[in-house]
PDB file of N, CA and C in Angstrom:
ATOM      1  N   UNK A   1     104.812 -60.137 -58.679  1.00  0.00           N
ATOM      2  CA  UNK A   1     105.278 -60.759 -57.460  1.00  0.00           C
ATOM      3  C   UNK A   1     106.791 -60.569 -57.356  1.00  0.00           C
ATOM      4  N   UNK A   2     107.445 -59.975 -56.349  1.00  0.00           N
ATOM      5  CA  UNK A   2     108.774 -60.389 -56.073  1.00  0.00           C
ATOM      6  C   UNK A   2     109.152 -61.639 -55.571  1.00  0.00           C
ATOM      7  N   UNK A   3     110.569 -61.518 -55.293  1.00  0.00           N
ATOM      8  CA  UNK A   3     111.162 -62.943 -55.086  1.00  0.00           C
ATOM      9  C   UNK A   3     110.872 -62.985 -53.219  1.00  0.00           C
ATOM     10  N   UNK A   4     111.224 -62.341 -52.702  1.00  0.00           N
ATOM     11  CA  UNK A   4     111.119 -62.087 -51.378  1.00  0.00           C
ATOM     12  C   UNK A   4     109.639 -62.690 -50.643  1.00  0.00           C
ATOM     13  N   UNK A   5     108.691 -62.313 -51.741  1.00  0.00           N
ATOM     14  CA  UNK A   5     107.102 -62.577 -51.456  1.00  0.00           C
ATOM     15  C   UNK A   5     107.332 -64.021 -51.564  1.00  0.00           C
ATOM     16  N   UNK A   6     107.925 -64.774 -53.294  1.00  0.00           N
ATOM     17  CA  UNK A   6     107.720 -66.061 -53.376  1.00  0.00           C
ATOM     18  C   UNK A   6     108.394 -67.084 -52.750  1.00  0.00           C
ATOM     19  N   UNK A   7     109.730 -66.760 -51.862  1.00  0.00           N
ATOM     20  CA  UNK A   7     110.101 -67.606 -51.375  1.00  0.00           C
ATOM     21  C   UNK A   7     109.700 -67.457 -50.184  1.00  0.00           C
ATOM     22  N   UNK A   8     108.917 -66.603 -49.288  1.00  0.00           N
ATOM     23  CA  UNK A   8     108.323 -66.748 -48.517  1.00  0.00           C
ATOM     24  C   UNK A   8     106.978 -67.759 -48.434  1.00  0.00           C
ATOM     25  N   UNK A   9     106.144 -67.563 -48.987  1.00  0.00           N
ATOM     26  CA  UNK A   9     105.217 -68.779 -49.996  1.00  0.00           C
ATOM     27  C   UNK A   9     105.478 -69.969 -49.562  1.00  0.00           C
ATOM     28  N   UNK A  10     107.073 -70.317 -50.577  1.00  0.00           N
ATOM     29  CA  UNK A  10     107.147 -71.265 -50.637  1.00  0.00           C
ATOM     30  C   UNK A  10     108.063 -72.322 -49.549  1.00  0.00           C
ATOM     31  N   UNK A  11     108.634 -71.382 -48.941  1.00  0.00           N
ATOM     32  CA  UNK A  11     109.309 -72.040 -47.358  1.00  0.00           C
ATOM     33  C   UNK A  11     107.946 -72.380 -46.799  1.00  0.00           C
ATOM     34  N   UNK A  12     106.997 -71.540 -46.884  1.00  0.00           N
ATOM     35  CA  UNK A  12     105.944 -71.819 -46.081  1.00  0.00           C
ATOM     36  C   UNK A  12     105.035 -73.442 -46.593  1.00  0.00           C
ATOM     37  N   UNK A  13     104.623 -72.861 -47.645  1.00  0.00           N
ATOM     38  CA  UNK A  13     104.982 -74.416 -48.150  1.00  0.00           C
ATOM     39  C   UNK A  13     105.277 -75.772 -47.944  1.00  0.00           C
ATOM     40  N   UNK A  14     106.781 -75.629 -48.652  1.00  0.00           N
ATOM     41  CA  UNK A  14     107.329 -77.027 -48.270  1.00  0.00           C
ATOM     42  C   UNK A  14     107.037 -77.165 -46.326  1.00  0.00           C
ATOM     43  N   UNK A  15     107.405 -76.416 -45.337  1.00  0.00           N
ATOM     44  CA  UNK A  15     107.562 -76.427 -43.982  1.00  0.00           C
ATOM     45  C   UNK A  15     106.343 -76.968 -43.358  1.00  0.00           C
ATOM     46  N   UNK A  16     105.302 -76.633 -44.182  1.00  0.00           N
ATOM     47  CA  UNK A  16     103.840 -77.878 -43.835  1.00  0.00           C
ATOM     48  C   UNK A  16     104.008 -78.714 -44.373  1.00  0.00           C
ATOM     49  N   UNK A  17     104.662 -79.065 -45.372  1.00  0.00           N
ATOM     50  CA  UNK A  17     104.447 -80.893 -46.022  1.00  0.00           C
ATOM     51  C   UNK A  17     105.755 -81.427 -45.627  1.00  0.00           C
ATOM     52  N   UNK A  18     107.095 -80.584 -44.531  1.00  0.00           N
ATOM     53  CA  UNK A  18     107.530 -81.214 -44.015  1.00  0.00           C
ATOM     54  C   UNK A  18     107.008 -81.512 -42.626  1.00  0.00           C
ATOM     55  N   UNK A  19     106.152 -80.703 -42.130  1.00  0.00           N
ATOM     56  CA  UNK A  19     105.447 -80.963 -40.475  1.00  0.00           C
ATOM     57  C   UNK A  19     104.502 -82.158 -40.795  1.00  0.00           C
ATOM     58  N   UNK A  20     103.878 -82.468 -42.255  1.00  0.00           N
ATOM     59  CA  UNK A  20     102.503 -83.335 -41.784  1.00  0.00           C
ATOM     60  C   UNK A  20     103.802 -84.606 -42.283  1.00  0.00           C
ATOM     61  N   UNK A  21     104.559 -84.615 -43.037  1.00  0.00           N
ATOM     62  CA  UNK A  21     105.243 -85.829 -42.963  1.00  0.00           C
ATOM     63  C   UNK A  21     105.743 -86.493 -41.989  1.00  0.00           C
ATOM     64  N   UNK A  22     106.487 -85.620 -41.029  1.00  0.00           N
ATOM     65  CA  UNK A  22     106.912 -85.799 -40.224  1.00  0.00           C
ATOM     66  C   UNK A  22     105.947 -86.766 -38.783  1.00  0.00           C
ATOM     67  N   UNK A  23     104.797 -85.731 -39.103  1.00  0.00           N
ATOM     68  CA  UNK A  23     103.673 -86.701 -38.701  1.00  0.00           C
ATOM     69  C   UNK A  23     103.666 -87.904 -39.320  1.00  0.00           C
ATOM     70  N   UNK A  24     103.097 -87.930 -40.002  1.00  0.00           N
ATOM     71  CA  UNK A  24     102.827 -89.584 -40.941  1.00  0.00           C
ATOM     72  C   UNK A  24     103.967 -90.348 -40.414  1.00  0.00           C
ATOM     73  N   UNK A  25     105.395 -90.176 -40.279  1.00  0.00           N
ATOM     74  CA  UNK A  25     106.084 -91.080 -39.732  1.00  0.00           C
ATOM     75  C   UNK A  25     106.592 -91.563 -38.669  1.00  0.00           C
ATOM     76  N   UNK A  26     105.361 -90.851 -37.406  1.00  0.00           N
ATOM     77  CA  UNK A  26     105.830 -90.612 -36.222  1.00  0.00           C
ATOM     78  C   UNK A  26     106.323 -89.828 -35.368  1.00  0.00           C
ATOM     79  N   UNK A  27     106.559 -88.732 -36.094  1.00  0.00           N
ATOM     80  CA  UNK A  27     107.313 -87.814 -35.394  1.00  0.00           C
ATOM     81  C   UNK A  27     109.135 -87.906 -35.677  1.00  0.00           C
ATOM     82  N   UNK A  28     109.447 -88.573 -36.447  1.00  0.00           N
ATOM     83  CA  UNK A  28     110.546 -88.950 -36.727  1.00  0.00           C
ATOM     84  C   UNK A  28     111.603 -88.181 -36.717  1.00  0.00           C
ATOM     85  N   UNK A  29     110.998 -86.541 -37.527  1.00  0.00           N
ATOM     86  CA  UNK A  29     111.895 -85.879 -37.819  1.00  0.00           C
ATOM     87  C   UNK A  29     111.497 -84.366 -37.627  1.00  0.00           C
ATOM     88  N   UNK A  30     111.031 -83.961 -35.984  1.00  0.00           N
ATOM     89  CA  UNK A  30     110.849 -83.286 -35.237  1.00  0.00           C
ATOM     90  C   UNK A  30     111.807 -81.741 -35.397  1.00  0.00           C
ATOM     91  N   UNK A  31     111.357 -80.673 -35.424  1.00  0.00           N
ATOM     92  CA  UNK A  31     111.850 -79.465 -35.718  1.00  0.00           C
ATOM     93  C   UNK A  31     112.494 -79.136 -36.961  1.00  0.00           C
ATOM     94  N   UNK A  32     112.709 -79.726 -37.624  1.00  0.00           N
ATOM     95  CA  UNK A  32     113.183 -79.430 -39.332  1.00  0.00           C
ATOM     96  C   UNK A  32     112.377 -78.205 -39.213  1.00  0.00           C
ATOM     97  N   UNK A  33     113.217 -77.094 -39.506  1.00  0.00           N
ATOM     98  CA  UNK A  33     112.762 -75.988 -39.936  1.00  0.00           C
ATOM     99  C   UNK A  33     113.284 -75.577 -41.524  1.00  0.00           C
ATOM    100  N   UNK A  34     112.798 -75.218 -42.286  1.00  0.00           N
ATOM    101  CA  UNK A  34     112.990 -74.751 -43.661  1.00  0.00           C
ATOM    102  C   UNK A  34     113.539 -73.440 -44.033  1.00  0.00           C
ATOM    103  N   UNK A  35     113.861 -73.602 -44.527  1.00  0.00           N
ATOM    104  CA  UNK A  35     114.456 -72.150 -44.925  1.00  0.00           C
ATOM    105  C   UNK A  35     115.060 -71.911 -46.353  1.00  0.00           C
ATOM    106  N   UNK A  36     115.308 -70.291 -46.822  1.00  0.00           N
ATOM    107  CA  UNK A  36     115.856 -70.736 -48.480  1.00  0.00           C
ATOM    108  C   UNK A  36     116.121 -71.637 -49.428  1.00  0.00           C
ATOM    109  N   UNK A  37     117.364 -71.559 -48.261  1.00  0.00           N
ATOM    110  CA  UNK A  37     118.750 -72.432 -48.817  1.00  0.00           C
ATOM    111  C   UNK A  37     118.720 -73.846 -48.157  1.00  0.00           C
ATOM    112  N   UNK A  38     117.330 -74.212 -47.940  1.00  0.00           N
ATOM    113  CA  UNK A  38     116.906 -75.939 -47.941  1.00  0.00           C
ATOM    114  C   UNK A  38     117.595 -76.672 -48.415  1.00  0.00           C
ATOM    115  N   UNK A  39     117.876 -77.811 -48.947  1.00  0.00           N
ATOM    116  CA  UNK A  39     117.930 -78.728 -49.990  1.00  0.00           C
ATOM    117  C   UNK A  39     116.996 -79.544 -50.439  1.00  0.00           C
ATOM    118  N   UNK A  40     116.539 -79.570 -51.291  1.00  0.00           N
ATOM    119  CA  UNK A  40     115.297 -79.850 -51.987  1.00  0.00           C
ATOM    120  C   UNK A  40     115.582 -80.916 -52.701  1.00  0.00           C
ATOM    121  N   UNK A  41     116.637 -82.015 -53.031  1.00  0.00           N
ATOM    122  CA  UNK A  41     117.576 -82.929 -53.591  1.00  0.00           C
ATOM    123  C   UNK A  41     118.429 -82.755 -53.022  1.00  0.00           C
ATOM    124  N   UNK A  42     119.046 -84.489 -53.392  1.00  0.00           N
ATOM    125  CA  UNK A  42     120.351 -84.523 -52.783  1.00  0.00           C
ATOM    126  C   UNK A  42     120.570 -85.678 -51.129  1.00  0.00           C
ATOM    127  N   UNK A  43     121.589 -85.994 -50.859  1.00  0.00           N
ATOM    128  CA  UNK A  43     121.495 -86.728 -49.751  1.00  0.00           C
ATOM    129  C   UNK A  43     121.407 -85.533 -48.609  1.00  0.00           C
ATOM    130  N   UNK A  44     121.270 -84.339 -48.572  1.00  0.00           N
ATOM    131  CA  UNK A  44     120.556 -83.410 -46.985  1.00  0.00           C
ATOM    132  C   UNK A  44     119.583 -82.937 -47.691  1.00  0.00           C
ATOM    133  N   UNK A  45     118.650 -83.336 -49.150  1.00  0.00           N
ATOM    134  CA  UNK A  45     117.339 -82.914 -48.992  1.00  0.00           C
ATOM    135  C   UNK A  45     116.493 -82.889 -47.466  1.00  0.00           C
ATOM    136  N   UNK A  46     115.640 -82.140 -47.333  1.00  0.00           N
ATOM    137  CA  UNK A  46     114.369 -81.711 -46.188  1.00  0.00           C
ATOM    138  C   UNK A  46     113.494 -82.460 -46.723  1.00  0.00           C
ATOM    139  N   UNK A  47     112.981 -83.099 -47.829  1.00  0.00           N
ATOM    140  CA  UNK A  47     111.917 -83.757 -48.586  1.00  0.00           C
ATOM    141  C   UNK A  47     112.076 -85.020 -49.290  1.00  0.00           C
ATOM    142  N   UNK A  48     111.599 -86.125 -49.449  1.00  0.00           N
ATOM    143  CA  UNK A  48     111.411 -86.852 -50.102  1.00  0.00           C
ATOM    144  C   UNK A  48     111.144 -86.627 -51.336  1.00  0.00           C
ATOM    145  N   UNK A  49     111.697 -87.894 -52.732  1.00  0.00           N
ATOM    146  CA  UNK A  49     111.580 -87.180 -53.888  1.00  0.00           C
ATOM    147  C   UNK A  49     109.473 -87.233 -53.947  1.00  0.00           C
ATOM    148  N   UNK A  50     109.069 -88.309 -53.228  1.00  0.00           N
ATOM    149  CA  UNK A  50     107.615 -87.992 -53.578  1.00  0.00           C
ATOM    150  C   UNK A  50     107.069 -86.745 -53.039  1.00  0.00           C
ATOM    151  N   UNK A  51     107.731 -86.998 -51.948  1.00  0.00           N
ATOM    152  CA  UNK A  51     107.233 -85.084 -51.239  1.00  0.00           C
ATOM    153  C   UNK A  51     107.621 -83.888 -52.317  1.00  0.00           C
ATOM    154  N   UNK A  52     108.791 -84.077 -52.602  1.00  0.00           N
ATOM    155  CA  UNK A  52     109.372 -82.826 -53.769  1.00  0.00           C
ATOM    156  C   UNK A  52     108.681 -82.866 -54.671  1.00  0.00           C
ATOM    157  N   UNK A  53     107.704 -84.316 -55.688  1.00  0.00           N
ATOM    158  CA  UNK A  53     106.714 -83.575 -56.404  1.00  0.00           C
ATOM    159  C   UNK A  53     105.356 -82.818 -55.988  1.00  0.00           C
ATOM    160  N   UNK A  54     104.898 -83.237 -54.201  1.00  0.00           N
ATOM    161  CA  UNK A  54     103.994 -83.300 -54.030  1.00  0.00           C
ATOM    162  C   UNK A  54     104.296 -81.663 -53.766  1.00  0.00           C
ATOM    163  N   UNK A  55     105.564 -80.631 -53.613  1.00  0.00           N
ATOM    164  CA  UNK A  55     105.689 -79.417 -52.819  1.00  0.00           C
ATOM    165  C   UNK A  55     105.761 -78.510 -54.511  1.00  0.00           C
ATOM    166  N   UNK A  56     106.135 -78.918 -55.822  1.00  0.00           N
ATOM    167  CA  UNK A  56     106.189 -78.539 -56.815  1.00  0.00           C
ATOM    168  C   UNK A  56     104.590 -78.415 -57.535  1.00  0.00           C
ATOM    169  N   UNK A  57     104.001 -79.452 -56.935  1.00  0.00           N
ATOM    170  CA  UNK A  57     102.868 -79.366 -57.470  1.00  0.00           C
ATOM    171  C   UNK A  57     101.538 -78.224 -57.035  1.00  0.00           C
ATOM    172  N   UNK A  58     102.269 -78.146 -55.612  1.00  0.00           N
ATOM    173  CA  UNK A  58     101.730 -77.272 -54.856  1.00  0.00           C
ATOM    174  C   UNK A  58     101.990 -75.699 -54.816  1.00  0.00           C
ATOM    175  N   UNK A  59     103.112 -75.612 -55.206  1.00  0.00           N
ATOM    176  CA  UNK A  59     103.562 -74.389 -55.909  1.00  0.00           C
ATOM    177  C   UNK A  59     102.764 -73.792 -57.167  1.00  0.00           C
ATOM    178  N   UNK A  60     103.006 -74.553 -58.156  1.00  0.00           N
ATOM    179  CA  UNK A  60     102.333 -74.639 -59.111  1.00  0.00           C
ATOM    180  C   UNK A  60     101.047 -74.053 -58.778  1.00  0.00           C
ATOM    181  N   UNK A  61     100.127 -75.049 -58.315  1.00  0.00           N
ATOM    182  CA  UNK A  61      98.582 -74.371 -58.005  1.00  0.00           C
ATOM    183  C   UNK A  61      98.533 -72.881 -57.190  1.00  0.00           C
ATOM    184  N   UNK A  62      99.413 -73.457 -56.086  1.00  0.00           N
ATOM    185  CA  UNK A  62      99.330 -71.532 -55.306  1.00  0.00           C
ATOM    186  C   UNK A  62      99.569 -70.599 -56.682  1.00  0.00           C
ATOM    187  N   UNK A  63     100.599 -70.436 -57.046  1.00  0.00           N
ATOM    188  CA  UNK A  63     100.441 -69.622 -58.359  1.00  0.00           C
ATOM    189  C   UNK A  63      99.536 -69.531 -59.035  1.00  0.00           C
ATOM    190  N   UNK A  64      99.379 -70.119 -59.632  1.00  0.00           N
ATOM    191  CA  UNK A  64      97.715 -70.284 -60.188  1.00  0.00           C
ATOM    192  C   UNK A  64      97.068 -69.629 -59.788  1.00  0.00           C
ATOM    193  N   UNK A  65      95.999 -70.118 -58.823  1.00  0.00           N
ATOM    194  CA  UNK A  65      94.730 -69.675 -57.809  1.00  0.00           C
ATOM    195  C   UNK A  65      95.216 -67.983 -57.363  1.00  0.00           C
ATOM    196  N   UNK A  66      96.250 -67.695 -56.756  1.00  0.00           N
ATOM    197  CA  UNK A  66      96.791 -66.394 -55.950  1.00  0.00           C
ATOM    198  C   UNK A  66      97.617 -65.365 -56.547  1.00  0.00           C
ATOM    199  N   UNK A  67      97.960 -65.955 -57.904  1.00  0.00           N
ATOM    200  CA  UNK A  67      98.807 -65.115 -58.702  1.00  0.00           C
ATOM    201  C   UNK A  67      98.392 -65.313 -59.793  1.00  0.00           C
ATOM    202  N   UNK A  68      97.668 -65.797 -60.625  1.00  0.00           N
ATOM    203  CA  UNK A  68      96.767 -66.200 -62.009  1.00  0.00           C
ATOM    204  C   UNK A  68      98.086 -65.965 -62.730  1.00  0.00           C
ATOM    205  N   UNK A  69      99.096 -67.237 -62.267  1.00  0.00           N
ATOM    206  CA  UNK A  69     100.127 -67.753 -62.962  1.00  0.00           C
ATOM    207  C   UNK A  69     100.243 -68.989 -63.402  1.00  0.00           C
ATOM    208  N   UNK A  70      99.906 -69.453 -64.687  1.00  0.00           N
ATOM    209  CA  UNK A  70     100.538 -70.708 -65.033  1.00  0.00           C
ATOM    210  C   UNK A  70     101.192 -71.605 -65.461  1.00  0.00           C
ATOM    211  N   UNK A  71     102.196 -71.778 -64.620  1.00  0.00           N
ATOM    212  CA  UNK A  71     103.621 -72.500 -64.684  1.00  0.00           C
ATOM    213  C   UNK A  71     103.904 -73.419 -65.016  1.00  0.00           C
ATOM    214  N   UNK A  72     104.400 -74.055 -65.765  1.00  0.00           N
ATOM    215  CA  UNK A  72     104.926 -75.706 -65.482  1.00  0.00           C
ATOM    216  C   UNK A  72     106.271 -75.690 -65.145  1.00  0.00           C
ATOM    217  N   UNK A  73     106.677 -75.853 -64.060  1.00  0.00           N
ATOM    218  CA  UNK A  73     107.982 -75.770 -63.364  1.00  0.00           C
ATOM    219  C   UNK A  73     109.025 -77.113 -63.822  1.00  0.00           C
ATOM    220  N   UNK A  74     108.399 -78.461 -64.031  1.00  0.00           N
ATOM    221  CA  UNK A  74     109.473 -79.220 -64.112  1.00  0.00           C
ATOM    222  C   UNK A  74     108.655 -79.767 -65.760  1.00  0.00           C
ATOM    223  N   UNK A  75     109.693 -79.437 -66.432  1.00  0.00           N
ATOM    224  CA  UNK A  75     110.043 -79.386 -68.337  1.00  0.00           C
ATOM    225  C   UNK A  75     111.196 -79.915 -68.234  1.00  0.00           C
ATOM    226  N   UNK A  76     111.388 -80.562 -69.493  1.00  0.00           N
ATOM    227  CA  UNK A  76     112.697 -80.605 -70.218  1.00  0.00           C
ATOM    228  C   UNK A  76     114.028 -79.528 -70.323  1.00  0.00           C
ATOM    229  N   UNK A  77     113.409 -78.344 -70.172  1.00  0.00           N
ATOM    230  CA  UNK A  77     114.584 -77.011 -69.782  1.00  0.00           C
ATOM    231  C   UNK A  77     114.893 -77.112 -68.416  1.00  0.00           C
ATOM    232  N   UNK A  78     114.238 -77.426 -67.720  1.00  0.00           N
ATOM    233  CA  UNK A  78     114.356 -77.204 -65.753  1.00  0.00           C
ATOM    234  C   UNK A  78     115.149 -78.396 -65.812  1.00  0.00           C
ATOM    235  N   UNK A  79     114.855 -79.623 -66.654  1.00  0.00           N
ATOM    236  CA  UNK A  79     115.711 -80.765 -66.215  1.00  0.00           C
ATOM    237  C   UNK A  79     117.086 -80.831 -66.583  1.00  0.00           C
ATOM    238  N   UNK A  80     117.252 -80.172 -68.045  1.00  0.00           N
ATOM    239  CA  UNK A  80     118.379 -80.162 -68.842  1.00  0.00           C
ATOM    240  C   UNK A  80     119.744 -79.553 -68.439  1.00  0.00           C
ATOM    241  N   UNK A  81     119.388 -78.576 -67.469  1.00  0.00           N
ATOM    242  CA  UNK A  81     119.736 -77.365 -66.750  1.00  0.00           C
ATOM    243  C   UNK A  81     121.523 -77.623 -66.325  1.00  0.00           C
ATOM    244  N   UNK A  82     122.604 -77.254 -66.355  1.00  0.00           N
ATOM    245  CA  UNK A  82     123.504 -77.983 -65.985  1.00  0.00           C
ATOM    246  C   UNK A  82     123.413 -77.606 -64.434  1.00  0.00           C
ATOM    247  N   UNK A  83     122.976 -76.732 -63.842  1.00  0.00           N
ATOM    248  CA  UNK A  83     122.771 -76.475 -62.269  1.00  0.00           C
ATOM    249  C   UNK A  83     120.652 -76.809 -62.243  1.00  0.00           C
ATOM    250  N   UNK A  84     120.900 -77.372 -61.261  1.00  0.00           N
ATOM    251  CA  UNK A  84     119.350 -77.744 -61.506  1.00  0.00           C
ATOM    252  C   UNK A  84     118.766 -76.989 -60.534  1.00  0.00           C
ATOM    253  N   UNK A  85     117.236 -76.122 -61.380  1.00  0.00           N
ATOM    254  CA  UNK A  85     116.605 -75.587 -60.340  1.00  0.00           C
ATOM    255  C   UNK A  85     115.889 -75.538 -59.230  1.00  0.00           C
ATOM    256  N   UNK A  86     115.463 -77.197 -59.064  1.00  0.00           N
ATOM    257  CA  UNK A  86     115.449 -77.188 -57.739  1.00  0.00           C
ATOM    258  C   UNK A  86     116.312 -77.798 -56.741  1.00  0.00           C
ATOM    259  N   UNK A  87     117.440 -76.995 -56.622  1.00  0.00           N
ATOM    260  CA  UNK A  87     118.339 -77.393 -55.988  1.00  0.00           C
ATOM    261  C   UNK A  87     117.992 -76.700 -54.503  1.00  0.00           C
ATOM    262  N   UNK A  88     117.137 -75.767 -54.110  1.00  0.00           N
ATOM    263  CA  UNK A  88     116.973 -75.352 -52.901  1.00  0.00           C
ATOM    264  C   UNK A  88     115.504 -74.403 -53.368  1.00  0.00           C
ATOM    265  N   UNK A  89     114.557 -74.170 -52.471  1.00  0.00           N
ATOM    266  CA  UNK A  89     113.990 -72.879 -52.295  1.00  0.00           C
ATOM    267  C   UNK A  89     114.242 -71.573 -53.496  1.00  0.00           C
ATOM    268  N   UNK A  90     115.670 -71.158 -52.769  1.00  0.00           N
ATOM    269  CA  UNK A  90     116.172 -69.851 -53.413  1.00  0.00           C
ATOM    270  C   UNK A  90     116.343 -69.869 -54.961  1.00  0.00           C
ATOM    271  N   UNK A  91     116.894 -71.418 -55.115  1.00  0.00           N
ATOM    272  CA  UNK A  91     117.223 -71.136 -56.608  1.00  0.00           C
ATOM    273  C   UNK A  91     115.590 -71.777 -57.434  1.00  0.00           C
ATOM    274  N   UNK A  92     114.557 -72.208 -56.869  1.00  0.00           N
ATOM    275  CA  UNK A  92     113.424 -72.591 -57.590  1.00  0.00           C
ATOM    276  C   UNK A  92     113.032 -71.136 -57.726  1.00  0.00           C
ATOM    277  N   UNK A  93     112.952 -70.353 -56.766  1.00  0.00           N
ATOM    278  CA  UNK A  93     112.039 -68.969 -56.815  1.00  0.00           C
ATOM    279  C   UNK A  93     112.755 -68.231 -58.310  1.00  0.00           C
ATOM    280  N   UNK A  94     113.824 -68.289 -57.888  1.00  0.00           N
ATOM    281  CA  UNK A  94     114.996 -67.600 -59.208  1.00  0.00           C
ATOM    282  C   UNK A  94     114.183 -67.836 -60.500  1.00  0.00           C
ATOM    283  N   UNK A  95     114.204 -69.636 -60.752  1.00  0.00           N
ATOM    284  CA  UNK A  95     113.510 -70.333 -62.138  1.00  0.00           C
ATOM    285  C   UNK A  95     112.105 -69.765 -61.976  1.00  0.00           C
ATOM    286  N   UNK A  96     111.558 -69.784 -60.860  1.00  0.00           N
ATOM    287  CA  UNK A  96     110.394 -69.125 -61.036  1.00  0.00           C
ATOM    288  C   UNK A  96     110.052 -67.186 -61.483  1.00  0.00           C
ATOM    289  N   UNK A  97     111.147 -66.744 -61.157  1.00  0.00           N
ATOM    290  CA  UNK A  97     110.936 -65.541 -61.369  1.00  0.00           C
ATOM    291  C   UNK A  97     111.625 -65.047 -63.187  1.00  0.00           C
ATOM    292  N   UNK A  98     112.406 -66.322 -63.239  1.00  0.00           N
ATOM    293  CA  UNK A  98     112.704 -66.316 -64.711  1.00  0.00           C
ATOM    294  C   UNK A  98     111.748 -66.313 -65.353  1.00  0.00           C
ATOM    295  N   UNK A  99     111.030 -67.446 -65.418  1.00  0.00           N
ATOM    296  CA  UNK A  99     109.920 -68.260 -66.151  1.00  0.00           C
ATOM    297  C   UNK A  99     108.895 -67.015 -66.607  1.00  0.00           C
ATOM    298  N   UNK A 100     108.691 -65.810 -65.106  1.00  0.00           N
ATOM    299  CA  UNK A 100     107.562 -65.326 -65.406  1.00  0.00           C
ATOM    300  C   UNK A 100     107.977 -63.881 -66.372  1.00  0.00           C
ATOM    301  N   UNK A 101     109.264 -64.143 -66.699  1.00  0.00           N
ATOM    302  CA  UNK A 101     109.645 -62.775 -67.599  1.00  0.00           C
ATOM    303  C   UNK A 101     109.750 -63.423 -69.270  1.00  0.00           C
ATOM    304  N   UNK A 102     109.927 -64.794 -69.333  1.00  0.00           N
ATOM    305  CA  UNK A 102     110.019 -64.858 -70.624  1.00  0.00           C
ATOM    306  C   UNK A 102     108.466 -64.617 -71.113  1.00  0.00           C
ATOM    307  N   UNK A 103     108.415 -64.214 -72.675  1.00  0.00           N
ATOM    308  CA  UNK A 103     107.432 -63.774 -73.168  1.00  0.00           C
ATOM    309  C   UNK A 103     106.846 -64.997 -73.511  1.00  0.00           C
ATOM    310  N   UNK A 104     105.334 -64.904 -73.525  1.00  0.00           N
ATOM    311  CA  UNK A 104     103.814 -66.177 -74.169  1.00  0.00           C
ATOM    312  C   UNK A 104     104.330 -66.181 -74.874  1.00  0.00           C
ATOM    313  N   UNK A 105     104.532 -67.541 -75.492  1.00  0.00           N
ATOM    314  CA  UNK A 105     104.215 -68.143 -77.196  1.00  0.00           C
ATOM    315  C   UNK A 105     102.857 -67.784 -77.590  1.00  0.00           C
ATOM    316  N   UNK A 106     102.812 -67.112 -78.581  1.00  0.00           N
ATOM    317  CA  UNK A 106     101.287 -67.155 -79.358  1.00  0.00           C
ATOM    318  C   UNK A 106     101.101 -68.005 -80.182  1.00  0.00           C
TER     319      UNK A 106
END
């Protein structure tokens, strides 16, 4: 997979669990469009922190199922991180495209 493919994915992604939220609260927060360089944390996050596990978790499985990748994205290394990787879209895909070059533990 390239990066280009996965952050496409995953804008796509988060951009439905920001449309059905947006629902759930009324319509509150009408046209949020997503993109890369989102914020995914932070006071201009696009997501709630429950939404941000619910869009990580969802990542996770798309990989899985569509890429017979299996990730665990948020570890003790992702947290420890002095720049944290999910600081947007662009830089999760990055950790994600890291992740998939380090070699299996046997």
């Amino acid at each position: 997979m390239q990066k280009p493919e996965l952050v496409a994915m995953m804008t796509e992604l988060l951009q439905s669990l920001v449309d059905q939220a947006s629902l759930e609260e009324g319509g509150q927060n009408p046209g949020v469009r997503v993109a890369a360089d989102s914020p995914l944390i932070g006071d201009q996050a696009v997501v709630t922190s429950m939404n941000l596990v619910s869009f990580i978790a969802d990542v996770e499985s798309t990989l899985a199922e569509q890429h017979d990748l299996s990730l665990t994205l948020v570890s003790e290394k992702a947290l420890s991180r002095k720049n944290s990787p999910f600081r947007t879209i662009d830089t999760l895909a990055d950790y994600v495209m890291e992740l998939t070059l380090e070699p299996v533990a046997s």
